[in-house]
N, C-alpha and C. Protein backbone atom coordinates (compact mmCIF):
# COMPACT_ATOMS: atom_id res chain seq x y z
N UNK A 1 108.89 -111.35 112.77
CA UNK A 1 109.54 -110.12 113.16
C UNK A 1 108.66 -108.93 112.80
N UNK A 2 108.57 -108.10 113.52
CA UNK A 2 107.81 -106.59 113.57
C UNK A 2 108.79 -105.79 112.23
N UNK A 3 107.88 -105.10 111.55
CA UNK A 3 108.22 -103.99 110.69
C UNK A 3 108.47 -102.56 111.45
N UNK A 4 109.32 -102.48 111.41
CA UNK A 4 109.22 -100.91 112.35
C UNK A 4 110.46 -99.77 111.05
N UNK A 5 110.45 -98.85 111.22
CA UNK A 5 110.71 -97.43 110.58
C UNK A 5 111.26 -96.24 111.21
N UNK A 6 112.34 -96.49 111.41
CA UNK A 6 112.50 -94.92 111.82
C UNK A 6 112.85 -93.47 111.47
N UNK A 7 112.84 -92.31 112.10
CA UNK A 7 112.56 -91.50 111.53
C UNK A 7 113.92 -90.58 112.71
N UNK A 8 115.02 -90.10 112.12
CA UNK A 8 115.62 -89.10 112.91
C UNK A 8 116.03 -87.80 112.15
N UNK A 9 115.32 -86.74 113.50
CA UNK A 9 115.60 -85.13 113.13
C UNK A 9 116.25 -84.56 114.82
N UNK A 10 116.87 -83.20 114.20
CA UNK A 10 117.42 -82.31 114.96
C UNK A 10 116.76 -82.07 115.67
N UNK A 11 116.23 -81.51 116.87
CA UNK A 11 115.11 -80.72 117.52
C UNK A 11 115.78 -79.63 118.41
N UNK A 12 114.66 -78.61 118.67
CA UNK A 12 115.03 -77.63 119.61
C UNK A 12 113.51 -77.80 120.77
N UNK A 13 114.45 -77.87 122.28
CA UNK A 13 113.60 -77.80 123.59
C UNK A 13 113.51 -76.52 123.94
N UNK A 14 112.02 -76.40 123.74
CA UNK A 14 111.41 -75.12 123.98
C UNK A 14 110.28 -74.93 125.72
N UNK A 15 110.55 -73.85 126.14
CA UNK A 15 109.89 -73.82 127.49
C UNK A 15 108.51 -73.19 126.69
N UNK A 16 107.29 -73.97 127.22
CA UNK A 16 106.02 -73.54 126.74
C UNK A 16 105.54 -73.44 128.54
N UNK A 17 104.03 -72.80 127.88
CA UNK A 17 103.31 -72.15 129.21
C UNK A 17 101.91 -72.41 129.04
N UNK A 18 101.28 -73.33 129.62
CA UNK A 18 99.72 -73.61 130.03
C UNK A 18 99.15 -72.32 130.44
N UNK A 19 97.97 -72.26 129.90
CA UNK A 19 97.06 -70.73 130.17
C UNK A 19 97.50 -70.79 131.85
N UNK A 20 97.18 -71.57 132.75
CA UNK A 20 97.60 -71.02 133.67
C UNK A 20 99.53 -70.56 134.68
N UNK A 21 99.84 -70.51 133.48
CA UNK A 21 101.37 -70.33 133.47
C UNK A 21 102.52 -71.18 134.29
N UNK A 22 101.61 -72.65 133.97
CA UNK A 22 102.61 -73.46 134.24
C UNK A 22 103.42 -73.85 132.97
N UNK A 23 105.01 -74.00 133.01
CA UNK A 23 105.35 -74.35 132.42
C UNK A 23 105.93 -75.68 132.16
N UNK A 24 105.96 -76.00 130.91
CA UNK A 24 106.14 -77.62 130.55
C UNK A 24 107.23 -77.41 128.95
N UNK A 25 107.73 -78.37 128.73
CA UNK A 25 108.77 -78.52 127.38
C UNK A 25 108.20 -79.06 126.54
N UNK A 26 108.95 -78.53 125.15
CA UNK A 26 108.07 -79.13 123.71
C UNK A 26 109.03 -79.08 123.26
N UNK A 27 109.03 -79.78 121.92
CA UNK A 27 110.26 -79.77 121.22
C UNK A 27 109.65 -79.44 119.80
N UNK A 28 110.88 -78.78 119.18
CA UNK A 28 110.55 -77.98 117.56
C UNK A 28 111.38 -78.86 116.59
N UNK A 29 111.13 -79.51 115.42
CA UNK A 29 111.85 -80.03 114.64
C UNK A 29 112.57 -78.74 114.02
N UNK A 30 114.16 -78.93 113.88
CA UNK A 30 115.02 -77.45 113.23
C UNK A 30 115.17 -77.69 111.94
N UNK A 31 114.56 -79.12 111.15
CA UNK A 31 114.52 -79.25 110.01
C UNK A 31 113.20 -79.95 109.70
N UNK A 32 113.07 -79.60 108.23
CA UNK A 32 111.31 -80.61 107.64
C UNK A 32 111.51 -81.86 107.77
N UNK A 33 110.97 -82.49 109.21
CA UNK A 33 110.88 -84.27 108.68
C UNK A 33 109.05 -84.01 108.88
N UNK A 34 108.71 -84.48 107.87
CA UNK A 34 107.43 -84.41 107.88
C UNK A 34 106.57 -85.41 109.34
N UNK A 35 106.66 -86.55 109.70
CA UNK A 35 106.72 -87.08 110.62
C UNK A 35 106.39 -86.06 112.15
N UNK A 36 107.88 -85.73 111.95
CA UNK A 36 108.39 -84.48 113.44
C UNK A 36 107.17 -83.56 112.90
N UNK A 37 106.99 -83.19 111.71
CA UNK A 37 106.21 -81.86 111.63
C UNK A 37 104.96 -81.87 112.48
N UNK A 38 104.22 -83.38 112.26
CA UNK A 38 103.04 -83.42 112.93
C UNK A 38 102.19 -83.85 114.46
N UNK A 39 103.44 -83.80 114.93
CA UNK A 39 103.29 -84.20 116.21
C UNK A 39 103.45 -82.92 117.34
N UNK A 40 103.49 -83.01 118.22
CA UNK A 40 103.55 -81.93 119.18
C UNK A 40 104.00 -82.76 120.43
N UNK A 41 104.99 -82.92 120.75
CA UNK A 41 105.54 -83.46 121.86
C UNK A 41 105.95 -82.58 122.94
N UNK A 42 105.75 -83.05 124.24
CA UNK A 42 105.47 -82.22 125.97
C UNK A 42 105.67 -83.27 126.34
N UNK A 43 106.39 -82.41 127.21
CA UNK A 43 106.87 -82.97 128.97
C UNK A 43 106.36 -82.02 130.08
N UNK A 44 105.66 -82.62 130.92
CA UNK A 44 105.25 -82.14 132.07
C UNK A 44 106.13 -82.47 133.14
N UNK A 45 106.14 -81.42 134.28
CA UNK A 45 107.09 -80.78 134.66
C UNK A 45 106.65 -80.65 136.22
N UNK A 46 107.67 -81.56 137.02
CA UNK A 46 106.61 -81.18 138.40
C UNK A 46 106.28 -79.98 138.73
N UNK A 47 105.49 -79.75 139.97
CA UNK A 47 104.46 -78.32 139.88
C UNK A 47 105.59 -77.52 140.76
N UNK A 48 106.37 -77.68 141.19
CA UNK A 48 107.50 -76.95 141.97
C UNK A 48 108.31 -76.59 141.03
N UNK A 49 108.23 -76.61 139.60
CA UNK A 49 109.21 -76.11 138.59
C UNK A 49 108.51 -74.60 138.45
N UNK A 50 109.28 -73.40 138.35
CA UNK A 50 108.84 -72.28 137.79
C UNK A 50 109.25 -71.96 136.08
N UNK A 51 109.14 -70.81 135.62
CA UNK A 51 109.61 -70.80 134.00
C UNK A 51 111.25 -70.71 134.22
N UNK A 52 112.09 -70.30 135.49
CA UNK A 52 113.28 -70.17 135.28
C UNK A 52 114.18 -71.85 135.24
N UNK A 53 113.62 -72.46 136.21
CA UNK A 53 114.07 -73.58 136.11
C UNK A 53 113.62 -74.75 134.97
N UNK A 54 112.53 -74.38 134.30
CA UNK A 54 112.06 -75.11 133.25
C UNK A 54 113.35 -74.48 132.22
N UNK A 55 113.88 -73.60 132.11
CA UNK A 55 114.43 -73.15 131.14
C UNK A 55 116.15 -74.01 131.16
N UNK A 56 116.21 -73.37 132.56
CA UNK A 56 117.56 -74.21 132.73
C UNK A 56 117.81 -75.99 132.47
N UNK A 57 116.78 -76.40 132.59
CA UNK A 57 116.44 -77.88 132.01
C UNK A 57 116.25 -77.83 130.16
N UNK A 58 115.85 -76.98 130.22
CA UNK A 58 115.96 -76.56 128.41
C UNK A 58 117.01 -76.60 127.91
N UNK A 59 118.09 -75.81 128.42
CA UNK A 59 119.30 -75.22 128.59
C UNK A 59 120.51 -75.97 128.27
N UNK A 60 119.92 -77.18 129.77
CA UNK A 60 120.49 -78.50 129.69
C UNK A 60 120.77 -79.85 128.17
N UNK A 61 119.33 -79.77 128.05
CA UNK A 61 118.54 -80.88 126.95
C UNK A 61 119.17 -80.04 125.69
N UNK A 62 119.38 -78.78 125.24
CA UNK A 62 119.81 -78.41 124.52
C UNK A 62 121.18 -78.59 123.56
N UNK A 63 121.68 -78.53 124.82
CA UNK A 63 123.24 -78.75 124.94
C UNK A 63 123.76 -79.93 124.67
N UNK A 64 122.73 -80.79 125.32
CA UNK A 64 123.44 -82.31 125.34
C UNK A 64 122.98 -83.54 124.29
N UNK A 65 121.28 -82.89 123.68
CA UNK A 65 120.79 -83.89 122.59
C UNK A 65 121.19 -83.38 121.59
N UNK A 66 121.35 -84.23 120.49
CA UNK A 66 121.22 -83.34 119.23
C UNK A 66 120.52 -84.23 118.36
N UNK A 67 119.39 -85.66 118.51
CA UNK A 67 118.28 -85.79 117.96
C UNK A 67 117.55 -86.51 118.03
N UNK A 68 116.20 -86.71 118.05
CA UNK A 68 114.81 -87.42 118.06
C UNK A 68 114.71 -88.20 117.42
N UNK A 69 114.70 -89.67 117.71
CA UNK A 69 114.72 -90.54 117.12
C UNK A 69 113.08 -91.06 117.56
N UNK A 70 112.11 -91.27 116.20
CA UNK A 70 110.54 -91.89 116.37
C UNK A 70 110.90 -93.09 115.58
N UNK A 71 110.15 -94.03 116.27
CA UNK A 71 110.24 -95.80 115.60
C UNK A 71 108.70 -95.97 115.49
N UNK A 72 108.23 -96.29 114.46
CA UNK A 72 107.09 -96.96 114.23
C UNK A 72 106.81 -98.14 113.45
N UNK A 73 106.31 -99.37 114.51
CA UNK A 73 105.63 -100.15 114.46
C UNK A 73 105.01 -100.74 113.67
N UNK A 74 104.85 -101.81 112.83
CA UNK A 74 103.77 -102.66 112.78
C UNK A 74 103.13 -101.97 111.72
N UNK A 75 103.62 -100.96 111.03
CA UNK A 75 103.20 -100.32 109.91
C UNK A 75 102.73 -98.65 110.42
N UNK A 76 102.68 -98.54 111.75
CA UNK A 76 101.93 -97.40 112.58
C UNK A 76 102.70 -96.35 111.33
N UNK A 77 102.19 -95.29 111.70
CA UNK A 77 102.52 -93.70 110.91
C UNK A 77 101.71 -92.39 111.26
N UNK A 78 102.53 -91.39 111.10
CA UNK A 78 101.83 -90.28 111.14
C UNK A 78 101.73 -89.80 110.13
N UNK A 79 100.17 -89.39 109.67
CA UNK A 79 99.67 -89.04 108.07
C UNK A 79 99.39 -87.44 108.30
C-alpha cells in the first residue's frame, strides 16, 4: 500500500492577469498551512474569457468551495 498525507486548508479564488492581460485563477491559502504556502496554483481559462467573466467564475468557486484538499504520495512533499 502507498503512503500518502494529506493536507486540508481554506482557500480564496482569486482572478490574476498575465502581462498580457489575460486572465486566469489562483488560489490564496486564508490560513498558514505551510504546504498551501508554497505552491502557487492556476487555472487557465479559455481565451474567450475576459476579467469580468473570470471573476464571475471566482464568484462562483467562492461560494461553493470551502477547501483544498493536497494528497501526497509515496513520501512526495513540499519543502
Amino acid at each position: 500500500m502507498t503512503e500518502a498525507r494529506t493536507v486540508t486548508g481554506a482557500v480564496l479564488f482569486r482572478v490574476s492577469e498575465h502581462a498580457d492581460g489575460t486572465p486566469w485563477i489562483s488560489i490564496e491559502p486564508l490560513r498558514h498551512i505551510p504546504e498551501l504556502g508554497k505552491l502557487l496554483v492556476g487555472f487557465n481559462l479559455p481565451p474567450t474569457f475576459d476579467v469580468e467573466r473570470a471573476e464571475g467564475v471566482v464568484r462562483y468557486l467562492n461560494s461553493c468551495l470551502e477547501d483544498v484538499s493536497l494528497t501526497f504520495f509515496g513520501g512526495a512533499s513540499v519543502r
